[in-house]
N, C-alpha and C. Protein backbone atom coordinates (compact mmCIF):
# COMPACT_ATOMS: atom_id res chain seq x y z
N UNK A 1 28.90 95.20 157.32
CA UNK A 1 28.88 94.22 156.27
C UNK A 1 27.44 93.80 156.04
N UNK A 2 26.89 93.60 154.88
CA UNK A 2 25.59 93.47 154.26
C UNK A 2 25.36 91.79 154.97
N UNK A 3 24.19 91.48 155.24
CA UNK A 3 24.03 90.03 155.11
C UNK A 3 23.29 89.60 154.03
N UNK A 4 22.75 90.12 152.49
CA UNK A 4 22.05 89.55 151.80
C UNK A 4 22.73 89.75 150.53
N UNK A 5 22.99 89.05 149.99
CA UNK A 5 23.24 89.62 148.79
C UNK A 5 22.62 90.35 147.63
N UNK A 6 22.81 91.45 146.82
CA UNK A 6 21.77 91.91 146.47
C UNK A 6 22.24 91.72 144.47
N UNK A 7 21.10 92.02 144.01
CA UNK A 7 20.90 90.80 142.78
C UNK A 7 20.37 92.19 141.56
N UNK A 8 21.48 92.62 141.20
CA UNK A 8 21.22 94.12 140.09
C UNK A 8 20.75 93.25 139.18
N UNK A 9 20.22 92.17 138.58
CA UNK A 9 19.21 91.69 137.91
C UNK A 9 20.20 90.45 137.34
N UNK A 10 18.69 89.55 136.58
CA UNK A 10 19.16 88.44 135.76
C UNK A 10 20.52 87.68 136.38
N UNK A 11 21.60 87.58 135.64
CA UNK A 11 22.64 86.56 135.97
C UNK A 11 23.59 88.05 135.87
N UNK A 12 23.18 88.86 136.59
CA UNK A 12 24.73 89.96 137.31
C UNK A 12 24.73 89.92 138.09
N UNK A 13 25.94 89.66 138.96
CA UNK A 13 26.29 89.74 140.44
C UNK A 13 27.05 91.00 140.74
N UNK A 14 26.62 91.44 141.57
CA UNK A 14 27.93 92.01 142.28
C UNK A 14 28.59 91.94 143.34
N UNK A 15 29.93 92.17 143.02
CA UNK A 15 31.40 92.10 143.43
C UNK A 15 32.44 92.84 144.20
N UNK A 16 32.76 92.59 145.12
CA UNK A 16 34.01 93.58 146.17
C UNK A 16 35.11 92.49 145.91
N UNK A 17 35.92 93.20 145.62
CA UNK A 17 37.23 93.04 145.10
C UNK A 17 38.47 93.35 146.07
N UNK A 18 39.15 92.45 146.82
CA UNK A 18 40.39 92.70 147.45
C UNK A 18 41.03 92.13 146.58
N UNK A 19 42.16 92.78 146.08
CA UNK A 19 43.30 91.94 145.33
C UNK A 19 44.60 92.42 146.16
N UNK A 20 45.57 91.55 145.91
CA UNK A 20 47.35 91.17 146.45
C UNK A 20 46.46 90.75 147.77
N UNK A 21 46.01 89.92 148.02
CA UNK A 21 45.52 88.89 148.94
C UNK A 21 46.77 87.70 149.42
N UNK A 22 46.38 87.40 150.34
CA UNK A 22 47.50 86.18 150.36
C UNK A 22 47.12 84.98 149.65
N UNK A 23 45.95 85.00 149.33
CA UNK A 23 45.27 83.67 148.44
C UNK A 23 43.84 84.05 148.26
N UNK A 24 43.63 83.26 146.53
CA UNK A 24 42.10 83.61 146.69
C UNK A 24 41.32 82.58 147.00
N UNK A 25 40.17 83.86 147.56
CA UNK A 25 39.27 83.05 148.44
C UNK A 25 37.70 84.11 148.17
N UNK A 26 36.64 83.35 148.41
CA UNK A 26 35.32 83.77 149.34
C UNK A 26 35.17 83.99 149.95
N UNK A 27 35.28 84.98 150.28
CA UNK A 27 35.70 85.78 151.93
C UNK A 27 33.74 86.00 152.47
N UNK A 28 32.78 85.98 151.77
CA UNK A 28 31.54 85.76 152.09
C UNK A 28 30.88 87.18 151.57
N UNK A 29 30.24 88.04 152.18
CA UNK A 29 29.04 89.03 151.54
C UNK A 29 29.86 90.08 152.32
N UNK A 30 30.12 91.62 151.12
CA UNK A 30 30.56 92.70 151.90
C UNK A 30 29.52 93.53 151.33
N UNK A 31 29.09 94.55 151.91
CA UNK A 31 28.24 95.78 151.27
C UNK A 31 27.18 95.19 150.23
N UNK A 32 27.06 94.21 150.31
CA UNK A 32 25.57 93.48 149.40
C UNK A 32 26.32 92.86 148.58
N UNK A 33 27.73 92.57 148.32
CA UNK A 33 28.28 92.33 147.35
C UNK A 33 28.62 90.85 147.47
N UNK A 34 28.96 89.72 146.74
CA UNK A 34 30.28 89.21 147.19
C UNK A 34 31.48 89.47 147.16
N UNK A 35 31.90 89.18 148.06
CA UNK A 35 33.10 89.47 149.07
C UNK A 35 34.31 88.18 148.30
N UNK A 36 35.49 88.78 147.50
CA UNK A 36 36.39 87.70 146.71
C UNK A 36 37.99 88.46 147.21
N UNK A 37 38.66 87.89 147.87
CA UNK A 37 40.13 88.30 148.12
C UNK A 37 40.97 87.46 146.60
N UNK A 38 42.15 87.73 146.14
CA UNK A 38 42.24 87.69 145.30
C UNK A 38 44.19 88.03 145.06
N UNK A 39 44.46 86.83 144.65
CA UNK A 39 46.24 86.92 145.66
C UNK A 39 46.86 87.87 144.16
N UNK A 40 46.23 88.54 142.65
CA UNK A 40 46.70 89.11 141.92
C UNK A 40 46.51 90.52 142.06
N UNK A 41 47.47 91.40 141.66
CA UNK A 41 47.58 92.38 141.85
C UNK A 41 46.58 93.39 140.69
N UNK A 42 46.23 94.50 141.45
CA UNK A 42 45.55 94.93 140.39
C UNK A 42 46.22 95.62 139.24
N UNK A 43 46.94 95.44 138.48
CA UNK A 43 47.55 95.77 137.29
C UNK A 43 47.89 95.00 136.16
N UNK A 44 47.50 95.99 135.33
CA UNK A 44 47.41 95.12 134.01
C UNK A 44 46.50 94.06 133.80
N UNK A 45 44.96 94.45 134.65
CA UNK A 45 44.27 93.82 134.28
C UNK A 45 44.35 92.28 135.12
N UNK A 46 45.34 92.06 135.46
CA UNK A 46 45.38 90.67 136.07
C UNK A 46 44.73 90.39 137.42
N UNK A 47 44.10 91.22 138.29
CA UNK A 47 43.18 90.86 139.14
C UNK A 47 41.65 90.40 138.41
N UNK A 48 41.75 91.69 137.60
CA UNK A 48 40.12 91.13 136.64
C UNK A 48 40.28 89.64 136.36
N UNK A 49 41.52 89.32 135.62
CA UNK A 49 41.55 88.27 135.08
C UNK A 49 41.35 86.56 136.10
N UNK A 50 42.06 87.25 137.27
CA UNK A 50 41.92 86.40 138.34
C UNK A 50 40.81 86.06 138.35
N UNK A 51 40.01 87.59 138.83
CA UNK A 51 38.64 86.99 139.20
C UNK A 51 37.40 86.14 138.29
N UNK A 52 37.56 86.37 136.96
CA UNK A 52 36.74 85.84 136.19
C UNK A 52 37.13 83.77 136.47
N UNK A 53 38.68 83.91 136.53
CA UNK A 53 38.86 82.72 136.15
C UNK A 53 38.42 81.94 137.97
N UNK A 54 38.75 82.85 138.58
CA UNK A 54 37.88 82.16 140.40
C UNK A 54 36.14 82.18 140.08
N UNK A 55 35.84 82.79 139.40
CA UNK A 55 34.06 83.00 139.82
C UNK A 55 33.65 81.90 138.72
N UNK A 56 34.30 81.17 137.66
CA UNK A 56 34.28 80.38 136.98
C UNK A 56 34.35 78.98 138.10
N UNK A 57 34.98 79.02 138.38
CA UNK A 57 35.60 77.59 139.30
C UNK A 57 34.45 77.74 140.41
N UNK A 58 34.03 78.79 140.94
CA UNK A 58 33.81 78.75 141.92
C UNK A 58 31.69 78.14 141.72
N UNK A 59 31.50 78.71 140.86
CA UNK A 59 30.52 78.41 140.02
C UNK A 59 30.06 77.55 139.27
N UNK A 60 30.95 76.75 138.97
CA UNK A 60 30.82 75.50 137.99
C UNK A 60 30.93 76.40 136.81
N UNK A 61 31.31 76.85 136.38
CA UNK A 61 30.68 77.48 134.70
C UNK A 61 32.16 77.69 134.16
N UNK A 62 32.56 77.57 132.58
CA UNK A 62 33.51 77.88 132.02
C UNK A 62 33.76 79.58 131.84
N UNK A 63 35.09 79.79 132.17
CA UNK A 63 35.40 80.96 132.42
C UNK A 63 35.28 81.89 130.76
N UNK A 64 34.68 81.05 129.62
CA UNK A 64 34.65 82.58 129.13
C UNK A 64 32.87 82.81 129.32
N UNK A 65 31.83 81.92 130.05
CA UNK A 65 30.95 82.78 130.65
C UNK A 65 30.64 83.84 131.61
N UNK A 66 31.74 84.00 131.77
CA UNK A 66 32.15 85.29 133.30
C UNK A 66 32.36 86.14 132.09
N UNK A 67 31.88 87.20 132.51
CA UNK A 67 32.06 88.30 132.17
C UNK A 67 31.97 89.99 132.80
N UNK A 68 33.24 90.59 132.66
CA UNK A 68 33.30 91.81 133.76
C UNK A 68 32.89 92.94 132.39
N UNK A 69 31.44 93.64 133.60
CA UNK A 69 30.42 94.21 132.50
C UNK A 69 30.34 96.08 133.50
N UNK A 70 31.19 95.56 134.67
CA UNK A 70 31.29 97.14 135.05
C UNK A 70 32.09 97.08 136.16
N UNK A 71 32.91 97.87 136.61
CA UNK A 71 33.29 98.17 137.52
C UNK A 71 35.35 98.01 137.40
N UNK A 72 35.71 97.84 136.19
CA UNK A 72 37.11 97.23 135.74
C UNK A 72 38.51 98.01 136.59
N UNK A 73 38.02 99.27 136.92
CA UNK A 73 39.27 99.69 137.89
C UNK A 73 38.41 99.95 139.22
N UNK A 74 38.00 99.35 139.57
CA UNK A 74 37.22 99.30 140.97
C UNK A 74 37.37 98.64 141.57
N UNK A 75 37.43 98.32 143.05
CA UNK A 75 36.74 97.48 143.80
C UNK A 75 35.44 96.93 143.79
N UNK A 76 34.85 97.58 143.35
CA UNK A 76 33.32 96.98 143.26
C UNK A 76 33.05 96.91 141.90
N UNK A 77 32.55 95.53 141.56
CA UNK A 77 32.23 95.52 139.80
C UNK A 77 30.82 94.53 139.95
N UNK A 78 30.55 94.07 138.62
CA UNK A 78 29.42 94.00 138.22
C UNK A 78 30.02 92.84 137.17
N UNK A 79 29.81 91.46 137.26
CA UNK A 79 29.82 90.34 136.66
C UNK A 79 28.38 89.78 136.25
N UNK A 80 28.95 89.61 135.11
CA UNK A 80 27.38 88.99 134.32
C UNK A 80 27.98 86.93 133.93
N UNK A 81 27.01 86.54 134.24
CA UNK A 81 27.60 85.19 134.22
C UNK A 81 26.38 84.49 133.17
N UNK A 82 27.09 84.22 131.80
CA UNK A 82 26.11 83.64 130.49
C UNK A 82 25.72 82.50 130.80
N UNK A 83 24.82 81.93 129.95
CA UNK A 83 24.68 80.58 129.34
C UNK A 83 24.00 80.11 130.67
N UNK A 84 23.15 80.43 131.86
CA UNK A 84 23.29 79.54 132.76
C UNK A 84 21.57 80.42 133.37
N UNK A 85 20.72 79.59 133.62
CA UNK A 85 19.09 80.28 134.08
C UNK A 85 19.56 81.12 135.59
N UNK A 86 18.61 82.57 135.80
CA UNK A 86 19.14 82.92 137.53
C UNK A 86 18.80 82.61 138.45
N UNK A 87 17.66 81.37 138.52
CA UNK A 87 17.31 80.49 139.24
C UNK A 87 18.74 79.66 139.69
N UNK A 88 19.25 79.12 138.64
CA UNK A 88 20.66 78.05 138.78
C UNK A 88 21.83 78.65 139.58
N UNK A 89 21.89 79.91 138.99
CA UNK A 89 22.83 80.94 139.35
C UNK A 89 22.79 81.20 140.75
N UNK A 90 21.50 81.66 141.13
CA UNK A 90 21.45 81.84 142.93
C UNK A 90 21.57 80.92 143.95
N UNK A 91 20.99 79.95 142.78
CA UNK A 91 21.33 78.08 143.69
C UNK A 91 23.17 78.26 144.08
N UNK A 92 23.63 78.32 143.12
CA UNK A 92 25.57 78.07 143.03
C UNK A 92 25.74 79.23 144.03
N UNK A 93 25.66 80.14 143.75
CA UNK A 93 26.10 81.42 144.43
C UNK A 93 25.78 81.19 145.70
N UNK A 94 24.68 80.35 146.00
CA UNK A 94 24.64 80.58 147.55
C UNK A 94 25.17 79.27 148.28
N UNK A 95 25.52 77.77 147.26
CA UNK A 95 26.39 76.64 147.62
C UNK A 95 27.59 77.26 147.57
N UNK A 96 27.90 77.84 146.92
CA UNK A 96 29.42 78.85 147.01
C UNK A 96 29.58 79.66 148.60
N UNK A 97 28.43 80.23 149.04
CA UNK A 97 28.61 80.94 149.97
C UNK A 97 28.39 79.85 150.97
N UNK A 98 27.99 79.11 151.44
CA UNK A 98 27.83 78.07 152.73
C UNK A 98 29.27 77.51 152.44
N UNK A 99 30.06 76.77 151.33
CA UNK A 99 31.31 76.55 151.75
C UNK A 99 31.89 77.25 152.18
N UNK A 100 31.94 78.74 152.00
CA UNK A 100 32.93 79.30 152.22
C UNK A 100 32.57 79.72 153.73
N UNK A 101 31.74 79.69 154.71
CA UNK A 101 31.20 79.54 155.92
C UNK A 101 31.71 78.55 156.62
N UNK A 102 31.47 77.27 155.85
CA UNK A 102 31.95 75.75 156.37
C UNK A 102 33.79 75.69 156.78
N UNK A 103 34.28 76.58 155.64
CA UNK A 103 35.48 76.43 155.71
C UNK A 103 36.43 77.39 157.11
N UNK A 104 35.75 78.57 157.26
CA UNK A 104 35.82 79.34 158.53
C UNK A 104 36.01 78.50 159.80
């Protein structure tokens, strides 16, 4: 498992994707990625959908600034998150990641 997260530019993150999870959660940094379990199944689109609407919450930001910009039948994707500087972005992303430490 990666310990850093790694930053394919500007406000894109990338993403490892467990879905039919028992609940979603921040499971913390996998393969450079963040690491999101995810209790929807992947079909019909409804894990994507999950996840935009968790990385919204999880972020402070309204979910139609999430946006899934690669990776849509994957485990591993590529979220671009609008409207928001990547200074701000790495701030949240990484208060996102210490809760989810705290909560362990």
């Amino acid at each position: 498992m990666g310990k850093t997260l790694s930053w394919p530019g500007g406000n894109t993150l990338a993403v490892w994707v467990k879905a039919r999870a028992g609940r979603d959660a921040l499971l913390g940094l996998r393969e450079g990625a963040l690491h999101i379990a995810l209790a929807a199944p992947p079909v019909e689109d409804r894990a994507n959908e999950a996840l935009v609407r968790f990385l919204a919450q999880a972020l402070g930001v309204r979910s139609r600034q999430v946006e899934l910009v690669g990776g849509r039948h994957s485990r591993h994707k590529l979220v671009r998150i609008a409207e928001i500087a990547p200074e701000e972005l790495r701030r949240r992303v990484e208060e996102a990641l210490q809760r989810c430490t705290a909560d362990v």
